[in-house]
C-alpha atoms as a PDB file:
ATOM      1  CA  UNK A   1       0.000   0.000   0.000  1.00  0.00           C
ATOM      2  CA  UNK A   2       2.846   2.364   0.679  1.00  0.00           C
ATOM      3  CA  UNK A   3       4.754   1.464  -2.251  1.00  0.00           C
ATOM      4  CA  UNK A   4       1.563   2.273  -4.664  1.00  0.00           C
ATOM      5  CA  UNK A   5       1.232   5.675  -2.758  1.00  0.00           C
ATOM      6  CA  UNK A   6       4.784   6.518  -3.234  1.00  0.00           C
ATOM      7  CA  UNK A   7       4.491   5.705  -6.945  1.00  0.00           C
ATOM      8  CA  UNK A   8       1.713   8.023  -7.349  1.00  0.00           C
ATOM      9  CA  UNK A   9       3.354  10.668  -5.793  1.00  0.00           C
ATOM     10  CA  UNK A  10       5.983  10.297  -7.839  1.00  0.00           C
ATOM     11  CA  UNK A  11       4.568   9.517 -10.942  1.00  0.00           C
ATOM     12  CA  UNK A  12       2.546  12.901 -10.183  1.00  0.00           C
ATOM     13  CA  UNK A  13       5.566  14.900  -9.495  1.00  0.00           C
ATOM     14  CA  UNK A  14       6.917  13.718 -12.928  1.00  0.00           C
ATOM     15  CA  UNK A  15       4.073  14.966 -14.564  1.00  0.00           C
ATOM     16  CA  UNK A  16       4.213  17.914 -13.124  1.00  0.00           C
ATOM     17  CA  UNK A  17       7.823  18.711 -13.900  1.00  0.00           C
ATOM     18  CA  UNK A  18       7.449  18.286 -17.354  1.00  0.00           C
ATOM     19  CA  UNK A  19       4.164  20.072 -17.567  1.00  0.00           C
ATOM     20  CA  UNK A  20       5.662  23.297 -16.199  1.00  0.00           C
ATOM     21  CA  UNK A  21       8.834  23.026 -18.552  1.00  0.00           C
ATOM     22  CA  UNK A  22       6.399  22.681 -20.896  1.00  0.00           C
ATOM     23  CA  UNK A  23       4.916  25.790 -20.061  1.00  0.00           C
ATOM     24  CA  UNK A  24       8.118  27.796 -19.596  1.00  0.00           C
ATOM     25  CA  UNK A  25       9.462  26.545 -22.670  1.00  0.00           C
ATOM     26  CA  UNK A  26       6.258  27.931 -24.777  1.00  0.00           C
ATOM     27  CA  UNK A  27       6.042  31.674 -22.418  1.00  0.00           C
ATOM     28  CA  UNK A  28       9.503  31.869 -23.351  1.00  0.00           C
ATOM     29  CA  UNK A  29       8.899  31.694 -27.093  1.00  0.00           C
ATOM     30  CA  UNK A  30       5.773  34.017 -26.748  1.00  0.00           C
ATOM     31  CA  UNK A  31       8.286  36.346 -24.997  1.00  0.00           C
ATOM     32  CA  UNK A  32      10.701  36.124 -27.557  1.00  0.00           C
ATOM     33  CA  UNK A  33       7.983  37.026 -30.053  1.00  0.00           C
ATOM     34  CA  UNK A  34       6.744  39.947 -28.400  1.00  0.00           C
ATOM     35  CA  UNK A  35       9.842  41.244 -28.025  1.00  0.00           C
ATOM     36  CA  UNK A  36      10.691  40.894 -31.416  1.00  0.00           C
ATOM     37  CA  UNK A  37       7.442  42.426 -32.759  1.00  0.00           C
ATOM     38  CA  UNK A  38       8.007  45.289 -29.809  1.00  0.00           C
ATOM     39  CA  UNK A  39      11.497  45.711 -31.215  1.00  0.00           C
ATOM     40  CA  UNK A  40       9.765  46.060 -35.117  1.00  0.00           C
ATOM     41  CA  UNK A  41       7.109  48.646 -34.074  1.00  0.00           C
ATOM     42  CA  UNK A  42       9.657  50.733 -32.327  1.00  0.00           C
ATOM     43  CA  UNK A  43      11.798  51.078 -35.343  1.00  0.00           C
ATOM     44  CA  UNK A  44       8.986  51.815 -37.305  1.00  0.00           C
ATOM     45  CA  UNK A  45       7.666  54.648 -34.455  1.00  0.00           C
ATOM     46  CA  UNK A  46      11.069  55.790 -35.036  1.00  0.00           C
ATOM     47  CA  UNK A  47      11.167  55.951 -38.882  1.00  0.00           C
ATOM     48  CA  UNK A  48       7.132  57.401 -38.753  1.00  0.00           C
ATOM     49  CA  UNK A  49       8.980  60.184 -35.983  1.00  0.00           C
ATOM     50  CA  UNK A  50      11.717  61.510 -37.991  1.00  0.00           C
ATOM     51  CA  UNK A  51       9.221  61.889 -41.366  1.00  0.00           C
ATOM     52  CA  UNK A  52       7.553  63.849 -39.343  1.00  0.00           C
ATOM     53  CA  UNK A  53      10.157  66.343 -38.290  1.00  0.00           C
ATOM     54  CA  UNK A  54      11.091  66.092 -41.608  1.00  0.00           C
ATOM     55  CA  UNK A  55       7.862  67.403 -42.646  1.00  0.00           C
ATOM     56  CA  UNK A  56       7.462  69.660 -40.054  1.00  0.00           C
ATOM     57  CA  UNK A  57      10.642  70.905 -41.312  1.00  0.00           C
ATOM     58  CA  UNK A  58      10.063  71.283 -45.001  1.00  0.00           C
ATOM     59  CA  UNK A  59       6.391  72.933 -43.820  1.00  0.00           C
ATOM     60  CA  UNK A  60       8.312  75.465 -41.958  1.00  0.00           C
ATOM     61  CA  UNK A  61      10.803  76.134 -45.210  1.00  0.00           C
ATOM     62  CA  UNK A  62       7.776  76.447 -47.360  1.00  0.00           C
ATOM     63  CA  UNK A  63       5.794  79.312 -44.833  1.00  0.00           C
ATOM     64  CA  UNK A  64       8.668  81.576 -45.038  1.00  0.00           C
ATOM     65  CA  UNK A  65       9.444  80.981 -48.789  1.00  0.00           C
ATOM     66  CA  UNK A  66       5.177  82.217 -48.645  1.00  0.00           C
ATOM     67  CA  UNK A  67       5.553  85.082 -46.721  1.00  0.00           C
ATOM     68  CA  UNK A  68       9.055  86.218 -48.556  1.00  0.00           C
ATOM     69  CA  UNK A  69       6.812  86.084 -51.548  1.00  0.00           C
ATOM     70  CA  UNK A  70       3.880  87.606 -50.513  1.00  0.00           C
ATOM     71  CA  UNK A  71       6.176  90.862 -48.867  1.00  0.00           C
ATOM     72  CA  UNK A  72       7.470  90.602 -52.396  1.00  0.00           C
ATOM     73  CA  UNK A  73       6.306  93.531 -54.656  1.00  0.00           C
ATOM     74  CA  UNK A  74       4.292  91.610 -57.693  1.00  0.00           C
ATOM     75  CA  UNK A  75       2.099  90.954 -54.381  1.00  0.00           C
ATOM     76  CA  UNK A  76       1.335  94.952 -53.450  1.00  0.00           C
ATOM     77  CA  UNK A  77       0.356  95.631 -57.146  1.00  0.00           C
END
């Protein structure tokens, strides 16, 4: 009677074990994944950041270039 109880035990604590490196093994790979895809929309955020300032930058060009015209005097005919 002992022995079969100490089996089960066992044999439970077996299962367990490789249930939960199941599970590690698989978050781990999730992680890795998220992190990866974290890594990609970053770099993109980045890219999407500096076309902005780029824009804002040509927009600002382009105002003044506007008003240097407009002070211009084909505009106060």
């Amino acid at each position: 009677m002992i022995s079969i109880f100490a089996l089960i035990v066992i044999t439970t604590a077996t299962v367990e074990k490789f249930i939960l490196e199941k599970k590690y093994e698989y978050l781990k790979g999730e992680s890795s994944a998220m992190f990866y895809y974290n890594e990609t929309k970053l770099k993109e955020m980045k890219y999407f950041l500096k076309m902005g300032k780029d824009l804002e930058e040509e927009n600002k060009k382009l105002k003044e270039k506007l008003k240097k015209e407009r002070k211009s005097p084909i505009f106060l005919n």
